[in-house]
Protein backbone atom coordinates (compact mmCIF):
# COMPACT_ATOMS: atom_id res chain seq x y z
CA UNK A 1 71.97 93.26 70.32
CA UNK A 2 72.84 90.19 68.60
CA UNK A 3 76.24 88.60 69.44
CA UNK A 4 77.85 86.00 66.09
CA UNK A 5 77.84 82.79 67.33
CA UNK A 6 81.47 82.18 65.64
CA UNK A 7 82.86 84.75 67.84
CA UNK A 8 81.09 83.97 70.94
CA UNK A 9 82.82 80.57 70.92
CA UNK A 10 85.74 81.91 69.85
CA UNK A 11 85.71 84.14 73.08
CA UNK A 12 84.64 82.03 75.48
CA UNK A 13 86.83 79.74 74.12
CA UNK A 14 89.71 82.01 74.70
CA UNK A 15 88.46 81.71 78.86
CA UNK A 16 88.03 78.04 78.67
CA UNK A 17 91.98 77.55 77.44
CA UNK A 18 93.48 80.55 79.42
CA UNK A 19 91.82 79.05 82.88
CA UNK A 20 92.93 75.36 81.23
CA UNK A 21 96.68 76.86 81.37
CA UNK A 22 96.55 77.97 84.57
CA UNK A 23 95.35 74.43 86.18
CA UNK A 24 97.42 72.47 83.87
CA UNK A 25 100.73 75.16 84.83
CA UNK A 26 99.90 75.52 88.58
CA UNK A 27 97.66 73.18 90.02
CA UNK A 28 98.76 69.92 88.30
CA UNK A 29 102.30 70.64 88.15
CA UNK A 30 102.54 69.56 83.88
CA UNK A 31 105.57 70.53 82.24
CA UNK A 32 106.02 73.17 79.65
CA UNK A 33 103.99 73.68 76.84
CA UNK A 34 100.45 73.84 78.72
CA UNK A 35 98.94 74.46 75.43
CA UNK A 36 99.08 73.62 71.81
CA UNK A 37 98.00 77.23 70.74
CA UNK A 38 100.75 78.96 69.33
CA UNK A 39 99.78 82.21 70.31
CA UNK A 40 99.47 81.34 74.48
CA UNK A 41 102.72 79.51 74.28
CA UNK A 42 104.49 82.69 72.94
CA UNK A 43 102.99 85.62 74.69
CA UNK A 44 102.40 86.53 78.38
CA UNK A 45 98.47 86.69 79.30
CA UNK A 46 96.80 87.63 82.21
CA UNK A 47 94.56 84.66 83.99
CA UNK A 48 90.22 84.80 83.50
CA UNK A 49 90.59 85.63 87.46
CA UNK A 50 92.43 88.15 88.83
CA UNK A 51 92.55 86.42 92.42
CA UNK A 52 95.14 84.27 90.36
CA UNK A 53 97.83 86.59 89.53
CA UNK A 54 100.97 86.61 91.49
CA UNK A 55 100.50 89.92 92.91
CA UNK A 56 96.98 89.56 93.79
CA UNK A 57 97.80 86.58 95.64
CA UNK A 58 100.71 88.35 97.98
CA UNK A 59 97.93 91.03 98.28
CA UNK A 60 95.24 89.01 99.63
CA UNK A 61 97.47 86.66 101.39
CA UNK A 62 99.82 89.26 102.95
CA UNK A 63 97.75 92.32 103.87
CA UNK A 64 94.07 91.47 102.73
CA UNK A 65 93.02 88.69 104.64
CA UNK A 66 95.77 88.78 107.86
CA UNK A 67 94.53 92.48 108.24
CA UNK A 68 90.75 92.30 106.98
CA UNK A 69 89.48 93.85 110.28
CA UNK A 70 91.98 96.55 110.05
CA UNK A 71 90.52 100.52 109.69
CA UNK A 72 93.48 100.69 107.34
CA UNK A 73 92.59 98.11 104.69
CA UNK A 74 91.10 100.44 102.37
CA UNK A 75 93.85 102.57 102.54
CA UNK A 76 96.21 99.66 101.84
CA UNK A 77 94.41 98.67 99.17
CA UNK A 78 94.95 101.81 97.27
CA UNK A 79 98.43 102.00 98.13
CA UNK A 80 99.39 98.27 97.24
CA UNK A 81 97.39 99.24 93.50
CA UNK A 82 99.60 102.35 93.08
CA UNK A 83 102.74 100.63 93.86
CA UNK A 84 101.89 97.28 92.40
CA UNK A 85 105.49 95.86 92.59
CA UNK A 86 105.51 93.04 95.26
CA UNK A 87 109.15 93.46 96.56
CA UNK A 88 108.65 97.43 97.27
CA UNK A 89 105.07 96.69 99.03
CA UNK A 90 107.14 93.62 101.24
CA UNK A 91 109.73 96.40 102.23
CA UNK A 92 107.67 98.86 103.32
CA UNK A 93 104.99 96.67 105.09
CA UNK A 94 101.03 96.58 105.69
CA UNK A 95 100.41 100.25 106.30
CA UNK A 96 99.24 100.31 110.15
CA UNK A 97 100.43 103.71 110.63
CA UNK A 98 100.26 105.93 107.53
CA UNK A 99 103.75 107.64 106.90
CA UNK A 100 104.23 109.51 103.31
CA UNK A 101 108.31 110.52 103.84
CA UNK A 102 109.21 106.89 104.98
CA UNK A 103 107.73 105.51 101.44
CA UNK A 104 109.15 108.00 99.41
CA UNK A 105 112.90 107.66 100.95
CA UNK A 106 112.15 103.88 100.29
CA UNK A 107 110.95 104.02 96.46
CA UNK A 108 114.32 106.25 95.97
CA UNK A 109 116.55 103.94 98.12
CA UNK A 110 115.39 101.30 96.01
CA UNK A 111 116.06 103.20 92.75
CA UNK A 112 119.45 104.37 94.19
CA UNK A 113 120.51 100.68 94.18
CA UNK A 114 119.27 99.81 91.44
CA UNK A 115 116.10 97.97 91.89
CA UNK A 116 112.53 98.72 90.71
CA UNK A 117 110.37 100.17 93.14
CA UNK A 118 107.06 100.35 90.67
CA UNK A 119 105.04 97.95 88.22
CA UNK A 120 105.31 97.50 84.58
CA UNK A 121 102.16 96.69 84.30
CA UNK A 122 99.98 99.94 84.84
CA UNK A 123 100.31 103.12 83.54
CA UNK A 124 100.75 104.92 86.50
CA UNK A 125 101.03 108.90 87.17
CA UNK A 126 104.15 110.84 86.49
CA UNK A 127 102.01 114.10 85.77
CA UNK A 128 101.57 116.05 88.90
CA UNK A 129 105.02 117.58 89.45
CA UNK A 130 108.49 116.50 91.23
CA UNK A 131 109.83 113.08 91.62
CA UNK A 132 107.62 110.18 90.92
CA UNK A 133 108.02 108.76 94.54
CA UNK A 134 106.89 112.31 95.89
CA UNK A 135 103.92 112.52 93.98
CA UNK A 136 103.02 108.82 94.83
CA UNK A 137 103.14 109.32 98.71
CA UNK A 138 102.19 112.84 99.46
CA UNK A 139 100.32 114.08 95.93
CA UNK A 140 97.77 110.85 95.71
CA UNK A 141 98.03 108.97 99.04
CA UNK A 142 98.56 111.12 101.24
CA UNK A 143 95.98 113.46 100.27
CA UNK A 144 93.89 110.05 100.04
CA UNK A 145 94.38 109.15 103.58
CA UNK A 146 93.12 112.67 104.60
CA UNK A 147 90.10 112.77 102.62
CA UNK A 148 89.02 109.06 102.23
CA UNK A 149 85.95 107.77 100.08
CA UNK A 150 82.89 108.59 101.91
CA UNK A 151 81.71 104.87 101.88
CA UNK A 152 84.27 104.42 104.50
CA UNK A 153 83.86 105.86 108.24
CA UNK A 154 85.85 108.75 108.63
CA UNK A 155 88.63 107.48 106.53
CA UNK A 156 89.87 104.67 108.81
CA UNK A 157 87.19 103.08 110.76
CA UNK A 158 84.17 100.61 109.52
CA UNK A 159 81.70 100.75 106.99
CA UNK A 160 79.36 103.38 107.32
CA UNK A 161 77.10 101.64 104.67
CA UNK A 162 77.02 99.18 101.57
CA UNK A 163 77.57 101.11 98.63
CA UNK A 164 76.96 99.18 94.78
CA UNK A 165 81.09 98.50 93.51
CA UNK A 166 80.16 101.48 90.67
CA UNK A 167 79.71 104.20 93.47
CA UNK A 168 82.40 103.02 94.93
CA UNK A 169 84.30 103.23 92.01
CA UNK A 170 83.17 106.92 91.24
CA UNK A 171 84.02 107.77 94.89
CA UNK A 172 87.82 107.41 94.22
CA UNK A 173 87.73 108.16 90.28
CA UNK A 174 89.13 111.56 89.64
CA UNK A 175 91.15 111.82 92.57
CA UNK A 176 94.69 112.98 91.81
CA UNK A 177 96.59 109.39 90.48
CA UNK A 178 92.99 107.85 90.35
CA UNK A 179 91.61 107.58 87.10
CA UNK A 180 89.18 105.04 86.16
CA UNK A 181 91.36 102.12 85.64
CA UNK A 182 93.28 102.09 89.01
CA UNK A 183 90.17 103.34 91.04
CA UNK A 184 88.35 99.99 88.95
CA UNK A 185 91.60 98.31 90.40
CA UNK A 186 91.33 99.09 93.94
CA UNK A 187 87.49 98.63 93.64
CA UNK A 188 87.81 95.09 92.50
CA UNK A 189 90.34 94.66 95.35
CA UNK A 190 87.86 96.05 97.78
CA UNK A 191 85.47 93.98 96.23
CA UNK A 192 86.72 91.21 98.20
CA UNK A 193 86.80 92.79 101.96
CA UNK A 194 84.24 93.96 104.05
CA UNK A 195 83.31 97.27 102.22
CA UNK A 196 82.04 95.63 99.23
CA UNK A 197 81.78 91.97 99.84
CA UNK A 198 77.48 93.05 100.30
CA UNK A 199 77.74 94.95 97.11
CA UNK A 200 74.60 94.33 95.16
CA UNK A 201 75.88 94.89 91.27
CA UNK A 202 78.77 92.54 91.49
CA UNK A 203 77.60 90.41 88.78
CA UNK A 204 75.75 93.68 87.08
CA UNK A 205 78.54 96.10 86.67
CA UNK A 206 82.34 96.55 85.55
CA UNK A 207 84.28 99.29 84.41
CA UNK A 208 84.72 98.58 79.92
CA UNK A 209 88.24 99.81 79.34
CA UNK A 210 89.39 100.64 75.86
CA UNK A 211 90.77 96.76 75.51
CA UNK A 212 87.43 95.70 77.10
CA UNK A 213 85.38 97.66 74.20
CA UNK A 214 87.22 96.72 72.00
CA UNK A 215 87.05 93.02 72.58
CA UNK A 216 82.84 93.90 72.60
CA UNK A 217 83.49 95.21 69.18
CA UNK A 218 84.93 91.81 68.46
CA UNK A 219 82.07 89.69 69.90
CA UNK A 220 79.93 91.68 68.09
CA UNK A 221 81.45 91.57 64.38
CA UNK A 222 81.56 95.37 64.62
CA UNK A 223 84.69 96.83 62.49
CA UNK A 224 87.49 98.05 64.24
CA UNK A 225 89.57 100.75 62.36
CA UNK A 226 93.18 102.42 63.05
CA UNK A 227 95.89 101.02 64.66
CA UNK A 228 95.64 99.45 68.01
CA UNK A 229 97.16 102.25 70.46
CA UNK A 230 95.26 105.30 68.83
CA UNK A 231 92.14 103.63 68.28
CA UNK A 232 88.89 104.23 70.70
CA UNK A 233 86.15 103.10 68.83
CA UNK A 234 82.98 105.11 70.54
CA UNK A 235 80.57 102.83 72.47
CA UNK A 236 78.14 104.34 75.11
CA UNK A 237 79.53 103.47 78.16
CA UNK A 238 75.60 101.82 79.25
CA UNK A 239 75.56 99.40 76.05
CA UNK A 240 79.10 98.02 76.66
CA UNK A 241 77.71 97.26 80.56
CA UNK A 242 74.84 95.81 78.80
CA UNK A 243 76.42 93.86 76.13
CA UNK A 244 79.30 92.67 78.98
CA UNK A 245 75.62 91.30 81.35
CA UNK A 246 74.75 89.60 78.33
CA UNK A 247 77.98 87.53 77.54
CA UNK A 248 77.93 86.93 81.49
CA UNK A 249 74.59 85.43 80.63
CA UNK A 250 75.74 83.39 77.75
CA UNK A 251 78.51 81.83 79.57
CA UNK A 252 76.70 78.81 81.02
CA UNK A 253 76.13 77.91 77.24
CA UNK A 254 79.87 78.22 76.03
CA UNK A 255 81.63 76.80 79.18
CA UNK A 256 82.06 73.61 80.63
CA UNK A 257 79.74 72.86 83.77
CA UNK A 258 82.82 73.05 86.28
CA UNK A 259 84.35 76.20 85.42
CA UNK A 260 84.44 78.27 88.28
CA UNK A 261 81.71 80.88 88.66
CA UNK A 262 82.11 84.09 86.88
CA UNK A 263 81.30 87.85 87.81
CA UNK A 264 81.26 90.82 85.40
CA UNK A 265 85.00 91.60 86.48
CA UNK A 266 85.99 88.48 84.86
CA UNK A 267 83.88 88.86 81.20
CA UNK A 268 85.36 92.62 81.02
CA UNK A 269 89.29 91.31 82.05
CA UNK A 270 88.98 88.35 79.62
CA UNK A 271 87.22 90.82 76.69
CA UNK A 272 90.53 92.94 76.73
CA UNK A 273 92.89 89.80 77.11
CA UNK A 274 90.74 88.32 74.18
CA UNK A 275 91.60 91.34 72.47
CA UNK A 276 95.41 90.80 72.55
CA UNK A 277 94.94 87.68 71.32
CA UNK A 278 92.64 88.45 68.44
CA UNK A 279 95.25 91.32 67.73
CA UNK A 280 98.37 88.58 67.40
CA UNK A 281 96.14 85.83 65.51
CA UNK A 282 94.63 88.18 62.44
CA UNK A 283 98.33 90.42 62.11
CA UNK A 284 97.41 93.97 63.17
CA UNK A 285 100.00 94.24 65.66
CA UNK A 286 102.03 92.39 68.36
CA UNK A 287 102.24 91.96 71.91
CA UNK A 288 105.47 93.10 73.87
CA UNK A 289 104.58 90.37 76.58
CA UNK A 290 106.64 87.91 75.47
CA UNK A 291 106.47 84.49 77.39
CA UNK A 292 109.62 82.85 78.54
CA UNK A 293 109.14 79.04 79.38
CA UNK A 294 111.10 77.29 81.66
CA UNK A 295 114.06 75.86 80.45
């Protein structure tokens, strides 16, 4: 397929100033605003890399990397993605020895005084009967920890081999509290440890969520009908891969010669990001994530 040029820059362009914020906010220390867009000034965006969000960082520099020979990585992995709050996963600790009742009588101590024990961010389950913290650590991890991915040695040890990032993704997908976005999370966690550091379609493969396909549509000049939050416009799941490979392909053209080497989880993140933008800039909606500078 044929991408319009207007758009591709427009995309790409979207990366170049996103990643631009994030040096000019973090790394250089500039004040407040990092940008002159209007739209980045005013509403919360994720970064182009996910290794640069705040909770990925106390993730890999907390439990990934001071426990990356541990058989209970993987595990942690998928418990630090259902939780995804950083203060609940500092209380309870790098899971060396699984216990289900200890993190349940934490997530309701913490909501007993007041505090929030889960993320904003994801739409996690609430679906599978009883209180939220009791389907979290017996309904979906524990019955995780006692029948682990296969791609893992009987749950808790080594490798047993390297599998691609999509099998590994389809090995926890449709689990209970696994559907394809947090099994696509934990994946891309995993992605960066021993099980799937060797994986072979890093750069060939990502999982297109609705924002990601629709951000494709975008690129593409296709229409988009309906409102936001009801609308799944229907793309075969292979041509988004394909179309995502190709605007990893393209990059090199649109960005500058320093920006930091992309994979496919990067062009699918930044197509739904792109997507919230495009949203705010032509009027069909708003974003809730409202950014608060420092005062």
């Amino acid at each position: 397929m044929t991408f319009k040029k207007s758009q591709l820059r427009r995309f790409f362009w979207w990366m170049k100033e996103r990643h631009a914020i994030y040096l000019r906010r973090s790394i250089t220390k500039r004040p407040f605003p990092w940008t002159k867009d209007k739209i980045l000034q005013t509403y919360r965006f994720c970064n182009v890399f996910r290794e640069l969000d705040r909770t990925t960082i106390w993730i890999r520099e907390n439990w990934r990397e001071p426990y990356a020979d541990h058989p209970m990585l993987w595990f942690a992995m998928a418990l630090a993605r259902q939780i995804n709050f950083i203060d609940t996963l500092a209380e309870f600790g790098f899971p060396e020895k699984w216990d289900p009742a200890r993190l349940m009588k934490l997530i309701e101590d913490r909501r007993e005084r007041g505090e929030k024990a889960y993320t904003g961010a994801y739409m996690l389950t609430g679906t599978l009967g009883g209180p939220k913290s009791g389907q979290t650590a017996f309904k979906i991890l524990d019955v995780l920890y006692h029948d682990p991915p296969p791609f893992v040695q009987g749950g808790l040890s080594s490798v047993t081999q390297v599998v691609t990032l999509q099998e590994a993704w389809n090995q926890f997908r449709g689990r209970p509290g696994f559907g394809s976005f947090i099994a696509y999370e934990v994946v891309t966690d995993l992605r960066h440890t021993r099980y799937l550091r060797g994986a072979t379609d890093i750069m060939t493969w990502a999982n297109p969520g609705p924002g990601a396909i629709r951000g494709l549509h975008r690129v593409a000049g296709r229409r988009i009908k309906g409102r936001y939050r009801r609308d799944r416009e229907p793309l075969p799941r292979d041509q988004a891969i394909d179309e995502m490979r190709k605007l990893l392909s393209l990059s090199g053209k649109f960005l500058p010669d320093d920006f930091p080497v992309l994979e496919m989880r990067e062009i699918e993140h930044s197509l739904c990001e792109h997507d919230k933008y495009e949203r705010v800039r032509l009027g069909e909606g708003k974003m809730r994530a409202r950014f608060y500078p420092p005062s």
